[in-house]
C-alpha atoms as a PDB file:
ATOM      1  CA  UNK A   1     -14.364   1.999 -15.694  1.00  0.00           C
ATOM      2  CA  UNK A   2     -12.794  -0.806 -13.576  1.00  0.00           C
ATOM      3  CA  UNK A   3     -16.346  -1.903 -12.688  1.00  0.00           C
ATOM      4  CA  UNK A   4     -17.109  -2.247 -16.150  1.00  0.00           C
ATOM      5  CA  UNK A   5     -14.114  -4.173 -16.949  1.00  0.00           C
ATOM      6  CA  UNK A   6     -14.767  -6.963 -14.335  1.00  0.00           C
ATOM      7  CA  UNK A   7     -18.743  -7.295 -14.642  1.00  0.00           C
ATOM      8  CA  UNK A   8     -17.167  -7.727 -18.498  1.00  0.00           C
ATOM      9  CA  UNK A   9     -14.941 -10.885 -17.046  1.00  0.00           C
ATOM     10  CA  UNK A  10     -17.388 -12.159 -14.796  1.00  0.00           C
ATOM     11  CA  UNK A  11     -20.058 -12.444 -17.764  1.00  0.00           C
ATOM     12  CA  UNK A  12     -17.701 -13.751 -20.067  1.00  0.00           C
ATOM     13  CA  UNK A  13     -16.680 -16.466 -17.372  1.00  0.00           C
ATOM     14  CA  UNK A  14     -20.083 -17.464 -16.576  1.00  0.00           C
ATOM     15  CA  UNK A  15     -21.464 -17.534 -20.205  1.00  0.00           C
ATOM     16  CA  UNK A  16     -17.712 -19.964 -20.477  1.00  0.00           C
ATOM     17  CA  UNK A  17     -19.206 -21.969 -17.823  1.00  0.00           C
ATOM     18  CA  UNK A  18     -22.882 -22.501 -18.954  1.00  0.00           C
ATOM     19  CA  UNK A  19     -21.981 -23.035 -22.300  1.00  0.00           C
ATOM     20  CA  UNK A  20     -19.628 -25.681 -21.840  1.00  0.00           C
ATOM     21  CA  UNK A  21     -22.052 -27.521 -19.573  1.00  0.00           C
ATOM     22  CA  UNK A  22     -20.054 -26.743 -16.571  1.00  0.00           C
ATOM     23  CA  UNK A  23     -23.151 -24.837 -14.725  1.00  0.00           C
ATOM     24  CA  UNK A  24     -22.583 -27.181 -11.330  1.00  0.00           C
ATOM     25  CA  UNK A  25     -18.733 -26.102 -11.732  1.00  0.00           C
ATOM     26  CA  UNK A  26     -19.703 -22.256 -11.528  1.00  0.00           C
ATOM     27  CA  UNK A  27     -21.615 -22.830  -8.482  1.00  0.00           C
ATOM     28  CA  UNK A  28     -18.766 -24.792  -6.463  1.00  0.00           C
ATOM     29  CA  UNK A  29     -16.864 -22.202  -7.331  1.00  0.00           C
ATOM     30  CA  UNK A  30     -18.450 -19.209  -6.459  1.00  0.00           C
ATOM     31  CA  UNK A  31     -19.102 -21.061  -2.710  1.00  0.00           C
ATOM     32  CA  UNK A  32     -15.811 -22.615  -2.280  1.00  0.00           C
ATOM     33  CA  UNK A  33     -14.282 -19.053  -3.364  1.00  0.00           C
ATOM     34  CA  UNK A  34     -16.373 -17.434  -0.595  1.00  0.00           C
ATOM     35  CA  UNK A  35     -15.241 -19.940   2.044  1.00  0.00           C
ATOM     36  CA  UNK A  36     -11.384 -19.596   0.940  1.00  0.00           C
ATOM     37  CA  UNK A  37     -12.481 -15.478   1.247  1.00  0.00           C
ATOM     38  CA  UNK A  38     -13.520 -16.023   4.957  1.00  0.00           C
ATOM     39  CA  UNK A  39     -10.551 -18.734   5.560  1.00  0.00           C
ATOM     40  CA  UNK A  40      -8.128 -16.140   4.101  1.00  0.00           C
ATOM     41  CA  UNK A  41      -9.576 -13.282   6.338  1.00  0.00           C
ATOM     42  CA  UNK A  42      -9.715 -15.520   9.747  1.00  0.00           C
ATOM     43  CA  UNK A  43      -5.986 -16.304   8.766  1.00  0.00           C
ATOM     44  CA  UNK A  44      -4.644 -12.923   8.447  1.00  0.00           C
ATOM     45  CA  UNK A  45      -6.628 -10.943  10.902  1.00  0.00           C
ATOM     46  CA  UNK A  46      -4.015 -12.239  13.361  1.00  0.00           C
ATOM     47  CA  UNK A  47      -1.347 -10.872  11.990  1.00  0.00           C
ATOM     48  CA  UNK A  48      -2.962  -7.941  11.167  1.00  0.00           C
ATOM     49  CA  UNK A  49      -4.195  -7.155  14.625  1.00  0.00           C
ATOM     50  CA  UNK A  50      -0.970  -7.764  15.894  1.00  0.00           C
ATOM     51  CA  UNK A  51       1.152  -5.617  13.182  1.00  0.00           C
ATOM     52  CA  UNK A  52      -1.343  -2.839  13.809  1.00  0.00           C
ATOM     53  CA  UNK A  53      -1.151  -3.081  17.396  1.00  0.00           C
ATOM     54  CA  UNK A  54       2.652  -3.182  17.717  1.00  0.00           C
ATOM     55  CA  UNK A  55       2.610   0.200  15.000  1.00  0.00           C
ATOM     56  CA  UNK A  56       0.314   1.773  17.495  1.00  0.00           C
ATOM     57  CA  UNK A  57       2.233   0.874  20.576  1.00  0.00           C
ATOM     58  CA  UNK A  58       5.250   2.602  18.052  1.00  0.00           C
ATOM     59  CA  UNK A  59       3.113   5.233  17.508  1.00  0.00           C
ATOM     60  CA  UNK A  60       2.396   6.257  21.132  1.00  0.00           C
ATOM     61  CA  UNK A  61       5.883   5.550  22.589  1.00  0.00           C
ATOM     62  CA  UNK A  62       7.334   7.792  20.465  1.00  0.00           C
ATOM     63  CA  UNK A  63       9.576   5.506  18.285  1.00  0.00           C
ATOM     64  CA  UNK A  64       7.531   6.598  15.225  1.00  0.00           C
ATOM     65  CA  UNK A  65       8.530  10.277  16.136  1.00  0.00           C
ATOM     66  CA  UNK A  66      12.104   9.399  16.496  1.00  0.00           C
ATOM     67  CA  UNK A  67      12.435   7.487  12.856  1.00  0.00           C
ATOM     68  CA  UNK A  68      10.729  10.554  11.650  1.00  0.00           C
ATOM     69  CA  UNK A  69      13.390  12.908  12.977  1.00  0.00           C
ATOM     70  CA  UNK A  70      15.353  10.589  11.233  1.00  0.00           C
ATOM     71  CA  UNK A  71      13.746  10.773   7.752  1.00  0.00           C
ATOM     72  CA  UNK A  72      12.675  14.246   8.265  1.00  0.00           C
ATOM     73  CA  UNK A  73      15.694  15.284   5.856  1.00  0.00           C
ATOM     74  CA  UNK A  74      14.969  13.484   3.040  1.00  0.00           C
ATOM     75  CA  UNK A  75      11.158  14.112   3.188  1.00  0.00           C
ATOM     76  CA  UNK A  76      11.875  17.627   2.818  1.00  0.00           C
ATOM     77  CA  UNK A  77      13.524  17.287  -0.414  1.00  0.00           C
ATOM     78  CA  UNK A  78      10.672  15.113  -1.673  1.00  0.00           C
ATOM     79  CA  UNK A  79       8.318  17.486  -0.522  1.00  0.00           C
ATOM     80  CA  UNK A  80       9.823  20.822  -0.400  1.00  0.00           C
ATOM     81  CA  UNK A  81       6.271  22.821  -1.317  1.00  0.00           C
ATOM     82  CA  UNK A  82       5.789  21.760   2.610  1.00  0.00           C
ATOM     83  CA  UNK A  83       7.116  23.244   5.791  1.00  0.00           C
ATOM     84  CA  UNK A  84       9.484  21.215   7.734  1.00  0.00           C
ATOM     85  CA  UNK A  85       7.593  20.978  10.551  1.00  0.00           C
ATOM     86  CA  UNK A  86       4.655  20.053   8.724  1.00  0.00           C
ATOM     87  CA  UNK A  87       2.134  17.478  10.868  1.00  0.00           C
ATOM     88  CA  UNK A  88       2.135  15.406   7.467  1.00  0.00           C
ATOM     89  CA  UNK A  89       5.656  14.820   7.280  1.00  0.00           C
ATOM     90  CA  UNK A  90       5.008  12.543  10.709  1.00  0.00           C
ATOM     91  CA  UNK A  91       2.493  10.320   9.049  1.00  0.00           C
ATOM     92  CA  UNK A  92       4.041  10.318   6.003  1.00  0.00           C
ATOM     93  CA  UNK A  93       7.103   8.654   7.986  1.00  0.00           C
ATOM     94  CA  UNK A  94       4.822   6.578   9.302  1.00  0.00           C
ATOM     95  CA  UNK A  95       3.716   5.326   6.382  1.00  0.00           C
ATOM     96  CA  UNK A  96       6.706   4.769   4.550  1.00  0.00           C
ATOM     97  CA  UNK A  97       8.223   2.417   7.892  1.00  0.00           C
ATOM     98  CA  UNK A  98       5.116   0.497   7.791  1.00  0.00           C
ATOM     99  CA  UNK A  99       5.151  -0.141   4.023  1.00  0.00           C
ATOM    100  CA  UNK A 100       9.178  -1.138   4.589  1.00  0.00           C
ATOM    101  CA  UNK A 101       7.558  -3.804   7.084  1.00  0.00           C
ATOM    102  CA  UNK A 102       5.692  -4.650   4.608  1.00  0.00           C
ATOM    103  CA  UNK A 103       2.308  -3.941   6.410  1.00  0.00           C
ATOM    104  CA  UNK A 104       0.147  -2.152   3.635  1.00  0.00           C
ATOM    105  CA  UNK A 105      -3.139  -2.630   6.148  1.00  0.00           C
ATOM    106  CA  UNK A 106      -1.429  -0.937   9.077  1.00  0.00           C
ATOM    107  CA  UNK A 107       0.102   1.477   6.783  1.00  0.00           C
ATOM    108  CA  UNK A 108      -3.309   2.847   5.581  1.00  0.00           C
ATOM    109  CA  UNK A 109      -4.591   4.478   8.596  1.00  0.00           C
ATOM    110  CA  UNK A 110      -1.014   6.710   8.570  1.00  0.00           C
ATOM    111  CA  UNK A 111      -1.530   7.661   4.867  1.00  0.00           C
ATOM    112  CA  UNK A 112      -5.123   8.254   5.227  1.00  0.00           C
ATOM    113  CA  UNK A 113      -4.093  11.143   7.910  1.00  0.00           C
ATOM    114  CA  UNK A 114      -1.321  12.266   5.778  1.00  0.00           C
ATOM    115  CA  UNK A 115      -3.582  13.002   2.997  1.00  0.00           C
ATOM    116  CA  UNK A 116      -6.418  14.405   5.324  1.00  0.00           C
ATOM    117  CA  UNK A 117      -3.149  17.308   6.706  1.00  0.00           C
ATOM    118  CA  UNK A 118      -2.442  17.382   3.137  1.00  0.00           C
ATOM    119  CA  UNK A 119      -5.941  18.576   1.817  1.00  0.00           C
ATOM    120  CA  UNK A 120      -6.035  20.912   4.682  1.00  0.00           C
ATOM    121  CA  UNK A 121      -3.127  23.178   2.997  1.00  0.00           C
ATOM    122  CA  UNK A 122      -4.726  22.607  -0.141  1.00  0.00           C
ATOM    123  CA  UNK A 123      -6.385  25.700  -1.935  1.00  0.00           C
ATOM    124  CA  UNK A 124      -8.305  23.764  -4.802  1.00  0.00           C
ATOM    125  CA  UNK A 125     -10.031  21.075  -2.959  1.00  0.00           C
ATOM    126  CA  UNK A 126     -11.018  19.237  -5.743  1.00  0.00           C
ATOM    127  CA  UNK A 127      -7.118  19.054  -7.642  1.00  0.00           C
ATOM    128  CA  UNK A 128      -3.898  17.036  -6.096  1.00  0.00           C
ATOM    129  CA  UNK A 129      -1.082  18.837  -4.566  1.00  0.00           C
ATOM    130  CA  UNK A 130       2.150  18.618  -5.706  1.00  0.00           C
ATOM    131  CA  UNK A 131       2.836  17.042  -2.395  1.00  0.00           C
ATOM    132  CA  UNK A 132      -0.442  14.579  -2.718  1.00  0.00           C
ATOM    133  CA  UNK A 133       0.741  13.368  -5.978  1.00  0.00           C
ATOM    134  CA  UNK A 134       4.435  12.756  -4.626  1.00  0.00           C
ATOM    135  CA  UNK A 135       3.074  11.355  -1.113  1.00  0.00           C
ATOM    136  CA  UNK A 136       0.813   8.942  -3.406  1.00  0.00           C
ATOM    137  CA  UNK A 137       4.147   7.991  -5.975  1.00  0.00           C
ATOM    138  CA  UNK A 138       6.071   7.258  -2.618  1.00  0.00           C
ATOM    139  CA  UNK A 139       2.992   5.287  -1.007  1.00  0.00           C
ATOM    140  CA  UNK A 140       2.301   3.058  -4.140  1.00  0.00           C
ATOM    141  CA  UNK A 141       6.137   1.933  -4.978  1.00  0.00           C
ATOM    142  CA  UNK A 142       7.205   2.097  -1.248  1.00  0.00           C
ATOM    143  CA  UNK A 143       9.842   0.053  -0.715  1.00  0.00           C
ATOM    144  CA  UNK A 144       9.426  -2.905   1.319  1.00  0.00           C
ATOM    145  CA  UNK A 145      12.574  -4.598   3.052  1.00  0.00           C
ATOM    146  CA  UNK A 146      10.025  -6.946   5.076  1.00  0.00           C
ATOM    147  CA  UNK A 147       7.245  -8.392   2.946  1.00  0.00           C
ATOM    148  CA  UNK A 148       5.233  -9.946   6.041  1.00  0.00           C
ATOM    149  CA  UNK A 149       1.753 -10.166   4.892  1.00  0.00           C
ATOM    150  CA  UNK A 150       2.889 -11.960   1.416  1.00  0.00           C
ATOM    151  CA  UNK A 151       5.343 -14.020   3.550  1.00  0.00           C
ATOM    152  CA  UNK A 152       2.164 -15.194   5.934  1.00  0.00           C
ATOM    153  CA  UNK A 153       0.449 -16.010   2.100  1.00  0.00           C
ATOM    154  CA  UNK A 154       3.006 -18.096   1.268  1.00  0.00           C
ATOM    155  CA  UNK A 155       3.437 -20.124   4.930  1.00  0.00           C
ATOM    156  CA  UNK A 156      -0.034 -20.417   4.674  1.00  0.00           C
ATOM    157  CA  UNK A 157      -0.394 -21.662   1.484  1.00  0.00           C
ATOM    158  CA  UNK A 158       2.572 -24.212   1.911  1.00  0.00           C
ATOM    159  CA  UNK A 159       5.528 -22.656   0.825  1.00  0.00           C
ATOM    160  CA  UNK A 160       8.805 -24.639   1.233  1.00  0.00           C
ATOM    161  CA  UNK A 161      11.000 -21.660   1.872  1.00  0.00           C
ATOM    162  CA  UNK A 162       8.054 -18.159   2.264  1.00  0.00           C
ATOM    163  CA  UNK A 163      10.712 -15.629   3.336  1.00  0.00           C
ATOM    164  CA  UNK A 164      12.789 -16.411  -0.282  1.00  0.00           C
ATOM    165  CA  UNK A 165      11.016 -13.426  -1.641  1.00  0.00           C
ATOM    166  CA  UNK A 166      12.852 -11.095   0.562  1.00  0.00           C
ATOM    167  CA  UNK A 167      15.626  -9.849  -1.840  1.00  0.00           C
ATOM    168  CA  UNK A 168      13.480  -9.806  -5.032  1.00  0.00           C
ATOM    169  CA  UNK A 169      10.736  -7.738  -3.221  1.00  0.00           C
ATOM    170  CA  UNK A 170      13.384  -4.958  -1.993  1.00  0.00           C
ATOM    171  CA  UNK A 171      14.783  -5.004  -5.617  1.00  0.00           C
ATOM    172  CA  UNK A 172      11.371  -4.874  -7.369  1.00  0.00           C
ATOM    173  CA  UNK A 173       9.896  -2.086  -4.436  1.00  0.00           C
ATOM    174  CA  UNK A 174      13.701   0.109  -4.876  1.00  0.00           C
ATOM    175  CA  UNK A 175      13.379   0.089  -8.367  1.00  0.00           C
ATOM    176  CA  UNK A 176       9.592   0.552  -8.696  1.00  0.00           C
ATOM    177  CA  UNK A 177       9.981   4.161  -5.891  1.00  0.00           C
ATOM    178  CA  UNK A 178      13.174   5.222  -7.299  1.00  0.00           C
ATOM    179  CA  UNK A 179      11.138   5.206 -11.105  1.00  0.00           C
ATOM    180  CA  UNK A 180       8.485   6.775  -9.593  1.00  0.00           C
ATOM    181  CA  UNK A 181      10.101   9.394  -8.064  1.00  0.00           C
ATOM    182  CA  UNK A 182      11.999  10.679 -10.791  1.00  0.00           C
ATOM    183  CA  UNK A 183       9.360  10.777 -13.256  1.00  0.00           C
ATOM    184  CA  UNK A 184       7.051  12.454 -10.297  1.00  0.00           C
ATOM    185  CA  UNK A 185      10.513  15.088 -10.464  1.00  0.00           C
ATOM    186  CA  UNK A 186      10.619  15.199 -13.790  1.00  0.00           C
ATOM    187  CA  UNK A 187       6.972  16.358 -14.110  1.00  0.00           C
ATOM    188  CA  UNK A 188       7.327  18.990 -11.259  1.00  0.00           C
ATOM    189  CA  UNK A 189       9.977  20.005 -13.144  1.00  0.00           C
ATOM    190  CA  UNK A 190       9.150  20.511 -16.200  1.00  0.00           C
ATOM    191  CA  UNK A 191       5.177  21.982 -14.938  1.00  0.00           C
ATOM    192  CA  UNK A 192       7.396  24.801 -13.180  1.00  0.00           C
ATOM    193  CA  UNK A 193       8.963  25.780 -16.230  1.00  0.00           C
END
């Protein structure tokens, strides 16, 4: 459906363009939006190398397994169809301290695993989990206290001040997981009744 829905806004742009006489416009574009593409992705792949590197150099010192000792607790109650000593409940940790960095590329590998351990327990393979559909609410409105790669964007891009964005991102990222959450509660709940 997406697919349809931007083939639909790519057509209707480039009729726009030919139309209007603008034909030499669409063709800047499309090349100078494929060398911004490659600029973009030389100027992050720093930061993501590095952000990936330092979560694996977490990951295999052990300071991953300590913050999820930590967090161990409340994943529990957000996941209480698994066993506390469940292998997911690391990479789920994992996850969420990447997203709070605000590392969404490094994150991926962790929730990728999670959701591999997850399917494993999982007697219809082709249905979510309770725990999938929680582990994907918590994934998609984690809450970032660090937004590095939009704060790279921004330096990049010129900001004046990129780090401003610090407080609104926790609020917006709190309030999107705590809404998510509850509604991913209140449907448990009210599925089990």
């Amino acid at each position: 459906m997406v697919t349809y829905i931007w083939v639909f806004f790519l057509c209707i742009g480039s009729l726009f363009f030919l139309f209007t006489g603008n034909a030499e416009s669409l063709n800047n574009l499309i090349l100078k939006g494929g060398s911004d593409g490659i600029n973009l992705l030389l100027d992050m792949l720093p930061l993501l190398v590095l952000w990936t590197g330092i979560m694996k150099i977490a990951e295999d010192s052990k300071i991953l397994d300590g913050f999820s000792k930590l967090v161990k607790p409340v994943l529990s109650k957000l996941f209480p169809s698994l066993p506390k000593d469940h292998p997911a409940l690391g990479y789920i940790a994992s996850n969420i301290a990447a997203n709070a960095l605000g590392l969404g590329s490094a994150a991926t590998p962790f929730g990728l695993k999670a959701m591999e351990c997850l399917q494993k327990d999982n007697p219809k393979k082709d249905t979510a989990t309770e725990a999938m559909i929680t582990f994907l609410v918590l994934n998609t409105g984690g809450v970032t206290l660090v937004p590095t790669t939009v704060i790279s964007l921004r330096l990049m891009y010129g900001s004046a001040n990129p780090s401003e964005i610090i407080i609104t991102s926790i609020l917006a990222t709190l309030i999107s997981n705590v809404a998510g959450l509850l509604f991913d509660y209140y449907k448990r709940r009210k599925n089990h009744v």
